[in-house]
PDB file of N, CA and C in Angstrom:
ATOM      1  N   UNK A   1     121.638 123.369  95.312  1.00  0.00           N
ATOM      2  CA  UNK A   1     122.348 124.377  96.065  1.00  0.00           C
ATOM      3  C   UNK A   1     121.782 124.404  97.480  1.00  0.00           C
ATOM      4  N   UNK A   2     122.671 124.152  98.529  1.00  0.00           N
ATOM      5  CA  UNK A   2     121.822 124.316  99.829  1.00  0.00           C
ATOM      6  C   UNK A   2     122.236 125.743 100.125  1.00  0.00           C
ATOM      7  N   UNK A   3     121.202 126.239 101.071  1.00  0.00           N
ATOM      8  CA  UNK A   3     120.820 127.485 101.626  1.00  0.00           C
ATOM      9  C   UNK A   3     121.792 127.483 102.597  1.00  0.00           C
ATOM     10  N   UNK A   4     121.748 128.627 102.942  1.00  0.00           N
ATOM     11  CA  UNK A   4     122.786 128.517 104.272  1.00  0.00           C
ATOM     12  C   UNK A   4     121.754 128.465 105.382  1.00  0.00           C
ATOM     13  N   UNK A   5     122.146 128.309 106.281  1.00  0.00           N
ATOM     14  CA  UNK A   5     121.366 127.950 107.234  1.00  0.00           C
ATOM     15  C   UNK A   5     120.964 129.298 108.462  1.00  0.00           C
ATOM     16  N   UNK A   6     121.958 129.974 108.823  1.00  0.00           N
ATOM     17  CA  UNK A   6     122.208 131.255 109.395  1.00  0.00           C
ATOM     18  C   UNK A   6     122.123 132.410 108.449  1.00  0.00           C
ATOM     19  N   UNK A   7     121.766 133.460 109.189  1.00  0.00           N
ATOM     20  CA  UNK A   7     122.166 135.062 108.685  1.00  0.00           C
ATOM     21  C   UNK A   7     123.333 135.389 108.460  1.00  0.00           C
ATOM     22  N   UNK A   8     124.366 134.518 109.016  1.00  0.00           N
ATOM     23  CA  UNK A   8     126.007 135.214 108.783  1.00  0.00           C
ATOM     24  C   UNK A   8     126.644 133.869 107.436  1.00  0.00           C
ATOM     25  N   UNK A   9     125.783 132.894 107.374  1.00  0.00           N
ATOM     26  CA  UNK A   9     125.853 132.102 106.599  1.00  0.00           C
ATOM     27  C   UNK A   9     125.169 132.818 105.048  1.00  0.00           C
ATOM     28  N   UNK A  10     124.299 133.021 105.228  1.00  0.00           N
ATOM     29  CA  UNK A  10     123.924 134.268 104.384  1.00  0.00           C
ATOM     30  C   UNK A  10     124.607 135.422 103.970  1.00  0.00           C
ATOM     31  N   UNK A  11     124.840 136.027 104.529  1.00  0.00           N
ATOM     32  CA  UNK A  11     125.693 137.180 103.963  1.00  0.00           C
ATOM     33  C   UNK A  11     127.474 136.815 103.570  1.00  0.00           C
ATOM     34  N   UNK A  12     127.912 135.481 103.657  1.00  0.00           N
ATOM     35  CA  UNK A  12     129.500 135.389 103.697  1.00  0.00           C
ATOM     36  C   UNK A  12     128.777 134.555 102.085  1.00  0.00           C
ATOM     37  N   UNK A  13     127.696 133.815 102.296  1.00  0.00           N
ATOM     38  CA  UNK A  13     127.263 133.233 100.646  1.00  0.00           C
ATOM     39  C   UNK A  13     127.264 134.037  99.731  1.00  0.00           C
ATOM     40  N   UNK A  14     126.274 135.371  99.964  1.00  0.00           N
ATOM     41  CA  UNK A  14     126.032 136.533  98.836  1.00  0.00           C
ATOM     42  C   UNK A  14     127.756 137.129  98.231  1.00  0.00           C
ATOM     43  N   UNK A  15     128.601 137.558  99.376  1.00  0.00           N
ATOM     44  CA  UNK A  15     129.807 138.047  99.319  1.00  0.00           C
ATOM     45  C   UNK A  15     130.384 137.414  98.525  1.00  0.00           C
ATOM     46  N   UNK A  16     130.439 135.834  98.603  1.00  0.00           N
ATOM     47  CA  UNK A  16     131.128 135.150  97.676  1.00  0.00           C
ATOM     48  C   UNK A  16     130.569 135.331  95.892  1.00  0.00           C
ATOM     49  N   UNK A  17     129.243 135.029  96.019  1.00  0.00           N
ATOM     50  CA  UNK A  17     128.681 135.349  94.671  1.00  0.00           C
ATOM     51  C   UNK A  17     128.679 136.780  94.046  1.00  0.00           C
ATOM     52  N   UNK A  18     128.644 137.919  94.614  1.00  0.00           N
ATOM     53  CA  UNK A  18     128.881 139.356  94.271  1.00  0.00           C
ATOM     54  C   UNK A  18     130.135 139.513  93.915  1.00  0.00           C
ATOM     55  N   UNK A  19     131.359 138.591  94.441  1.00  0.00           N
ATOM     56  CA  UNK A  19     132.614 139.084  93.871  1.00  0.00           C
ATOM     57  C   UNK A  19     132.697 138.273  92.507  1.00  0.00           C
ATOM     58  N   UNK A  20     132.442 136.606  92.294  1.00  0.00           N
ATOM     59  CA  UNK A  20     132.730 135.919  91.708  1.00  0.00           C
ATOM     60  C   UNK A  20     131.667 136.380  90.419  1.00  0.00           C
ATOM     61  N   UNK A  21     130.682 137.119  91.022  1.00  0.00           N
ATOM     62  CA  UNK A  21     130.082 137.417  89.688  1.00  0.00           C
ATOM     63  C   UNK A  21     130.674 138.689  88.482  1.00  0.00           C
ATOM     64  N   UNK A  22     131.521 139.202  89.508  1.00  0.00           N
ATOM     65  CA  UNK A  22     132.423 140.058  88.639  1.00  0.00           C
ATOM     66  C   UNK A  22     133.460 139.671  88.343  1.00  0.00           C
ATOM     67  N   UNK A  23     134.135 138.408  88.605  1.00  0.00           N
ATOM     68  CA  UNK A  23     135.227 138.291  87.547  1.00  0.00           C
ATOM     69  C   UNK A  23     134.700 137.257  86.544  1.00  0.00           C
ATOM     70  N   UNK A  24     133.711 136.694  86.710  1.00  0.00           N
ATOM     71  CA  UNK A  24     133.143 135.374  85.612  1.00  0.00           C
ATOM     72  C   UNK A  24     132.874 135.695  84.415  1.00  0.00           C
ATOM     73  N   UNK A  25     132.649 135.377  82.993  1.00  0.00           N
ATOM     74  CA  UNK A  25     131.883 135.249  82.595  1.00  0.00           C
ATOM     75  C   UNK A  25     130.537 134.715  82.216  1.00  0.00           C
ATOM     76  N   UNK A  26     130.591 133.721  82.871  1.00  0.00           N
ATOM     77  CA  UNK A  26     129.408 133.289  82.725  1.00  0.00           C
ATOM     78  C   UNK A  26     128.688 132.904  84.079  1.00  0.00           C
ATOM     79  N   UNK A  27     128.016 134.013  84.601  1.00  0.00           N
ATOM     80  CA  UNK A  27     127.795 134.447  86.020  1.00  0.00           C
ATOM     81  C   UNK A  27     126.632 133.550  86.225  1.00  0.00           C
ATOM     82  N   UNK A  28     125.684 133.004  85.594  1.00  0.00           N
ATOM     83  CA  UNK A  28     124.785 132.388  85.554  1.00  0.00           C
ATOM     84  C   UNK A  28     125.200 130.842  85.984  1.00  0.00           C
ATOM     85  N   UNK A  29     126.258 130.456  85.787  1.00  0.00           N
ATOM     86  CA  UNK A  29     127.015 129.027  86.125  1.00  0.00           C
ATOM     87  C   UNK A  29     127.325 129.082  87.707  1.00  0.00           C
ATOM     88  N   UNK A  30     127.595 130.580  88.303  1.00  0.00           N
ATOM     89  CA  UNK A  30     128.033 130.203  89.844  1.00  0.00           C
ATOM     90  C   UNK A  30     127.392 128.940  90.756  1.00  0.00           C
ATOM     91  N   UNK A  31     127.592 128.346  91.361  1.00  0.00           N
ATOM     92  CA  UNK A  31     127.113 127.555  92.188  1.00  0.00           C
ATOM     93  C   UNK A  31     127.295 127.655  93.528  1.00  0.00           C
ATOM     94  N   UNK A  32     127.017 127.587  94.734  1.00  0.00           N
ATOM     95  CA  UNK A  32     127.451 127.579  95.693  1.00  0.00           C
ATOM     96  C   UNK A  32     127.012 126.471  96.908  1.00  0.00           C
ATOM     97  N   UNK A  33     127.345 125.821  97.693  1.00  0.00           N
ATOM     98  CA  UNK A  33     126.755 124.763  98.952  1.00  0.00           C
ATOM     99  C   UNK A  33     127.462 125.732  99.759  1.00  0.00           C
ATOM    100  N   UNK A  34     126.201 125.772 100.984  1.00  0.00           N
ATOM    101  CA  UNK A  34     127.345 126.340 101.960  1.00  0.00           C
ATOM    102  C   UNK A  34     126.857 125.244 103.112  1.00  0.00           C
ATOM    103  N   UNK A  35     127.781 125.095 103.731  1.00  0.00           N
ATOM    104  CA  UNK A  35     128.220 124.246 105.005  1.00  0.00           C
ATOM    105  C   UNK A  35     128.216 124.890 106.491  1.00  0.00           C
ATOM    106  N   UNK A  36     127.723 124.935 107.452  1.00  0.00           N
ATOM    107  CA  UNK A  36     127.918 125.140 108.430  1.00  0.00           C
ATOM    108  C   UNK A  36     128.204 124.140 109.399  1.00  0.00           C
ATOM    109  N   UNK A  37     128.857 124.617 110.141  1.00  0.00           N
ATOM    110  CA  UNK A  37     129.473 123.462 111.371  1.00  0.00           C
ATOM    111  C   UNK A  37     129.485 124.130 112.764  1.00  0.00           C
ATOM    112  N   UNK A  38     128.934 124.252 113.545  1.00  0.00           N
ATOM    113  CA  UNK A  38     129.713 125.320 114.863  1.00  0.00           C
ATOM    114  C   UNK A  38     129.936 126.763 114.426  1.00  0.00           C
ATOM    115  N   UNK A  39     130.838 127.145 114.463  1.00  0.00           N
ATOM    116  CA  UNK A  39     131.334 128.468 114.562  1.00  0.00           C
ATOM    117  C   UNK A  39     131.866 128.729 113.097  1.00  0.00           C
ATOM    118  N   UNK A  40     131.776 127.504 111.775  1.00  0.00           N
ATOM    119  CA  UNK A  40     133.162 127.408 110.832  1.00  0.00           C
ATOM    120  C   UNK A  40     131.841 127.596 109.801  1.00  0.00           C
ATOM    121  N   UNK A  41     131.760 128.339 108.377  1.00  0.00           N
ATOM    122  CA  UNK A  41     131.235 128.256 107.886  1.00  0.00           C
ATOM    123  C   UNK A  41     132.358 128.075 106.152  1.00  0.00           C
ATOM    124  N   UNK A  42     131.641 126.715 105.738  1.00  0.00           N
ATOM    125  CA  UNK A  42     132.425 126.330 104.043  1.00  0.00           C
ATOM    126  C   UNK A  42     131.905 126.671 103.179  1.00  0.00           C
ATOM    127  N   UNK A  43     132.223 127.076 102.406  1.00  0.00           N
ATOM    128  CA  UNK A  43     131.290 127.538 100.968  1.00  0.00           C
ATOM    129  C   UNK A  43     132.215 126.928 100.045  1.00  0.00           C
ATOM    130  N   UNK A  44     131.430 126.164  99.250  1.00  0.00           N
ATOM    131  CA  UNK A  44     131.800 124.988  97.873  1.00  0.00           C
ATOM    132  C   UNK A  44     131.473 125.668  96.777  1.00  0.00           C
ATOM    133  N   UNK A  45     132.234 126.702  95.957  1.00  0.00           N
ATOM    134  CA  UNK A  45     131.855 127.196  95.183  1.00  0.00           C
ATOM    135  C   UNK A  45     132.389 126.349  93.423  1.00  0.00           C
ATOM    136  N   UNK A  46     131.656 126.460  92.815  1.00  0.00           N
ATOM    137  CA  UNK A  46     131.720 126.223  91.411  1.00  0.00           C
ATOM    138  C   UNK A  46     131.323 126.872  90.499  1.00  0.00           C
ATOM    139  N   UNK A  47     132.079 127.026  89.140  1.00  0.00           N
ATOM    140  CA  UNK A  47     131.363 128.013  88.329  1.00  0.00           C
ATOM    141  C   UNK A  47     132.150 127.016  86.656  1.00  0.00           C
ATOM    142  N   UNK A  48     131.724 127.463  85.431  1.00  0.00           N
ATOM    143  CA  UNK A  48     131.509 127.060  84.369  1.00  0.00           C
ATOM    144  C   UNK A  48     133.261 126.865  83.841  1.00  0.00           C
ATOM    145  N   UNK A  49     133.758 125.477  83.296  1.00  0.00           N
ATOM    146  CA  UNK A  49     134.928 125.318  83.370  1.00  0.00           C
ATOM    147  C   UNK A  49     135.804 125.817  82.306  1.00  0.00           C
ATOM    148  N   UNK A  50     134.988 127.135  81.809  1.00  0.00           N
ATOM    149  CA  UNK A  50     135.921 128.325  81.333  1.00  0.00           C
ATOM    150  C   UNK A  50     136.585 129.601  82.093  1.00  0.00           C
ATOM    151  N   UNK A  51     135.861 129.455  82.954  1.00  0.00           N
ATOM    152  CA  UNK A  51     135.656 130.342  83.719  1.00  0.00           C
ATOM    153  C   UNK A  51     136.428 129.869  85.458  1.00  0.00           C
ATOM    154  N   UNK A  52     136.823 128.891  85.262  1.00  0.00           N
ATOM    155  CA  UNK A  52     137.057 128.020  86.762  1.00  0.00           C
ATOM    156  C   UNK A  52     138.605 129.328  86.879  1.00  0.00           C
ATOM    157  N   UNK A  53     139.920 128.991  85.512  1.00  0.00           N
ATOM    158  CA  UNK A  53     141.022 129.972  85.522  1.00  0.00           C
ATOM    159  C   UNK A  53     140.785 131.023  85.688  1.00  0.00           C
ATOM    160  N   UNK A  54     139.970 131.825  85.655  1.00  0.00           N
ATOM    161  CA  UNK A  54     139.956 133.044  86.219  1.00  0.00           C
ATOM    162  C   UNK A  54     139.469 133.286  87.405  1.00  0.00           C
ATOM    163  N   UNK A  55     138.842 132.465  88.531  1.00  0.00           N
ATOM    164  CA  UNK A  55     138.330 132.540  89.710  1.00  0.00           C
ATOM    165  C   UNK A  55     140.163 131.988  90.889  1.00  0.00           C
ATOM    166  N   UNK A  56     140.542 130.903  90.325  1.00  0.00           N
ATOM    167  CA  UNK A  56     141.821 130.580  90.229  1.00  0.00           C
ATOM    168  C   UNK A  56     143.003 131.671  90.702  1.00  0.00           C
ATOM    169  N   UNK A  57     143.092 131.990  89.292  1.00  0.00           N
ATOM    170  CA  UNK A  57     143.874 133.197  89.134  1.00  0.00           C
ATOM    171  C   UNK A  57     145.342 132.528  88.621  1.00  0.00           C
ATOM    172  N   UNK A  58     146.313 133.325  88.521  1.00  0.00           N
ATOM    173  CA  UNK A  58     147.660 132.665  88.187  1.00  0.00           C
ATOM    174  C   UNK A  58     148.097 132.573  89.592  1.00  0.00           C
ATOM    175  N   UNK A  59     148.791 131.296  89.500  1.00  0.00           N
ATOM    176  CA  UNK A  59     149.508 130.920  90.813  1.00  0.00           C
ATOM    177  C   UNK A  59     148.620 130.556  92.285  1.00  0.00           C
ATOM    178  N   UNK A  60     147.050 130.850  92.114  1.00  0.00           N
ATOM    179  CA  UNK A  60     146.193 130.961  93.211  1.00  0.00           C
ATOM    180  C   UNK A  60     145.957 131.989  93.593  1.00  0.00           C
ATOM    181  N   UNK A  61     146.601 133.520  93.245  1.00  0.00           N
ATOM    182  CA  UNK A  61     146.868 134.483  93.545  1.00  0.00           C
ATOM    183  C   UNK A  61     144.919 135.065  93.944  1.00  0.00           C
ATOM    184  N   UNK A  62     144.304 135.140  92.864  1.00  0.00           N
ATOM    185  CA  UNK A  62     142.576 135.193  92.873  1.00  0.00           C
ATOM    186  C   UNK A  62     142.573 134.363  93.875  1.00  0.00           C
ATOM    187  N   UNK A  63     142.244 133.237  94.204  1.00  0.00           N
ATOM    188  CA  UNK A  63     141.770 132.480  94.979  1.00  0.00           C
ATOM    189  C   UNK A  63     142.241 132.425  96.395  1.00  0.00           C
ATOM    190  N   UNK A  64     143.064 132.863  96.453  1.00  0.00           N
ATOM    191  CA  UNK A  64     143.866 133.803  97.638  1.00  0.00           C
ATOM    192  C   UNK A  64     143.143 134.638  98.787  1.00  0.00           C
ATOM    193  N   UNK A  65     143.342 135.358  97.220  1.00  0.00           N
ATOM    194  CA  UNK A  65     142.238 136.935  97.775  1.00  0.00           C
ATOM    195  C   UNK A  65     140.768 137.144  98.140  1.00  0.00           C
ATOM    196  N   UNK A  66     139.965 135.819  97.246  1.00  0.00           N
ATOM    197  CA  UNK A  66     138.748 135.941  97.693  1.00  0.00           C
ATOM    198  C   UNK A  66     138.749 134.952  99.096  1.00  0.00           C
ATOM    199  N   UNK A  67     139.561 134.151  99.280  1.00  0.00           N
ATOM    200  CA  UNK A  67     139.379 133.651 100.387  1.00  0.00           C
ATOM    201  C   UNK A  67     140.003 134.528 101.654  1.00  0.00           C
ATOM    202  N   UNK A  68     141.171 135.571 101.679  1.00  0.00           N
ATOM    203  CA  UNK A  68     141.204 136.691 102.302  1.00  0.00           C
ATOM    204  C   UNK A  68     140.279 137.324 102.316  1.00  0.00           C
ATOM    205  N   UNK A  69     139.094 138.368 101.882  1.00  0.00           N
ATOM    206  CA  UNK A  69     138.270 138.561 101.676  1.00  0.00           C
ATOM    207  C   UNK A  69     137.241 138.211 102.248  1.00  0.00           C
ATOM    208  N   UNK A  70     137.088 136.806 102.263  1.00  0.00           N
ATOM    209  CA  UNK A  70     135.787 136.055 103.316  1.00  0.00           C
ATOM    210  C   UNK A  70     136.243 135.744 104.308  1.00  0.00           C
ATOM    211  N   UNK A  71     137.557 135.276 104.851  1.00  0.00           N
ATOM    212  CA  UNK A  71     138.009 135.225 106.111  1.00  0.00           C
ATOM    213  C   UNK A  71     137.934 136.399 106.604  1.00  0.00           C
ATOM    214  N   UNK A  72     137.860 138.020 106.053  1.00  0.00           N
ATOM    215  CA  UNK A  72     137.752 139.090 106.694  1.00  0.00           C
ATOM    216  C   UNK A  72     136.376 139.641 107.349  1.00  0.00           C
ATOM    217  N   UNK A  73     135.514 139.149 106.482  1.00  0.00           N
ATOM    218  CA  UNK A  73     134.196 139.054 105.940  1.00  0.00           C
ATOM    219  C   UNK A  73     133.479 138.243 107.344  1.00  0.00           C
ATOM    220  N   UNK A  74     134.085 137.164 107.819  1.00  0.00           N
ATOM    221  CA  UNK A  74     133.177 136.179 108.295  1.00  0.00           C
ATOM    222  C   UNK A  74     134.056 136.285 110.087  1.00  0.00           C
ATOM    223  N   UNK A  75     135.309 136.777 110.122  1.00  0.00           N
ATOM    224  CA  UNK A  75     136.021 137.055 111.104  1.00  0.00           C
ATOM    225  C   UNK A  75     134.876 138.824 112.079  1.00  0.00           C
ATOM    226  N   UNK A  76     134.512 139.665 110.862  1.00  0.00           N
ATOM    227  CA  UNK A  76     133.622 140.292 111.625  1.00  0.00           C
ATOM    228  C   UNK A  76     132.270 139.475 111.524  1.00  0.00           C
ATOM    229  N   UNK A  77     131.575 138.558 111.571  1.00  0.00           N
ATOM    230  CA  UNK A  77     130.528 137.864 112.250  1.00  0.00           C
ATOM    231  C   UNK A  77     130.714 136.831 113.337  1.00  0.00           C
ATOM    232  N   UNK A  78     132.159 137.141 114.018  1.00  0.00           N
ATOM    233  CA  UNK A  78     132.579 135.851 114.976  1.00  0.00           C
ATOM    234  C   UNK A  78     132.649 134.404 114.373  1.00  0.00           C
ATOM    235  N   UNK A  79     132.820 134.380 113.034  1.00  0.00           N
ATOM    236  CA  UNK A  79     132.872 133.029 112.315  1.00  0.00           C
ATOM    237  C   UNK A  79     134.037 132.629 111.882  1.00  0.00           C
ATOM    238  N   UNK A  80     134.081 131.476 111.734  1.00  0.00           N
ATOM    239  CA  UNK A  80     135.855 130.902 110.545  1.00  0.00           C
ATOM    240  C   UNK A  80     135.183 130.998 108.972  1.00  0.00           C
ATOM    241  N   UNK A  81     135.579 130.564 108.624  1.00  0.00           N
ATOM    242  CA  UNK A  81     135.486 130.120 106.520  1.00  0.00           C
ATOM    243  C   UNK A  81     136.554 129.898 105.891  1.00  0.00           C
ATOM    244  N   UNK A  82     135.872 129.038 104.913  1.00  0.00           N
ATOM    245  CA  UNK A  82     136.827 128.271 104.094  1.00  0.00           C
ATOM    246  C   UNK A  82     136.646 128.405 102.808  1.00  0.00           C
ATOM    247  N   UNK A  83     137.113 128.182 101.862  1.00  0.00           N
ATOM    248  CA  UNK A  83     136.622 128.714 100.756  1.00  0.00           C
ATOM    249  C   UNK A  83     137.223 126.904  99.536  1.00  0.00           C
ATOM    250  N   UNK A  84     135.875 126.523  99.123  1.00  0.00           N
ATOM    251  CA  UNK A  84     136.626 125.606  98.372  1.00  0.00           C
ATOM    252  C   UNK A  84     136.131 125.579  97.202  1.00  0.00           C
ATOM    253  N   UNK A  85     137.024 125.713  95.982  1.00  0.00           N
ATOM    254  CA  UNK A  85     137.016 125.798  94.815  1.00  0.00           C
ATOM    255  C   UNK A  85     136.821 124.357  94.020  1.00  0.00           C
ATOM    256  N   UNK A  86     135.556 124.042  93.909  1.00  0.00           N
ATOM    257  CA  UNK A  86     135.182 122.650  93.038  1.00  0.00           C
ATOM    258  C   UNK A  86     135.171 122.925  91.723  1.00  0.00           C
ATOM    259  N   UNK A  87     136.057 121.580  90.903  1.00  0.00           N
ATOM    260  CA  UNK A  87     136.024 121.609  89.403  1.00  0.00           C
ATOM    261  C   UNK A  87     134.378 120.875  89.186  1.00  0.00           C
TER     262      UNK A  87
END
């Protein structure tokens, strides 16, 4: 798992894991890389492949929202984000 590298890289990482740890079950599987580039920060998240459909959601609808969520999240630290969902 790499660290984030920044403080705003930091706190858009935790955000991601505090939400994803409430819809998972098996919260202990989260994974995360986060990426920084310039101004753009990626977070590669993965979690246990029972658990991948419910981070998902139907239609993307979840995966949507948490990436709304961190774009809101990372838009007040003057940052971009991306949110990518690894099987």
């Amino acid at each position: 798992m790499a660290r984030p590298e920044t403080p705003e890289g930091l706190i858009l990482d935790e955000l991601v894991r505090v939400i994803v740890g409430g819809i998972v079950d098996v919260p202990d599987r989260i994974q995360t890389v986060v990426i920084e580039s310039g101004n753009t920060v990626i977070i590669e998240l993965s979690v246990a492949k029972e658990d991948l459909g419910k981070v998902i959601g139907r239609e993307g609808s979840m995966a949507n929202a948490l990436r709304a969520l961190l774009s809101n999240a990372a838009t007040k630290l003057h940052r971009r984000s991306l949110l990518q969902i690894v099987e």
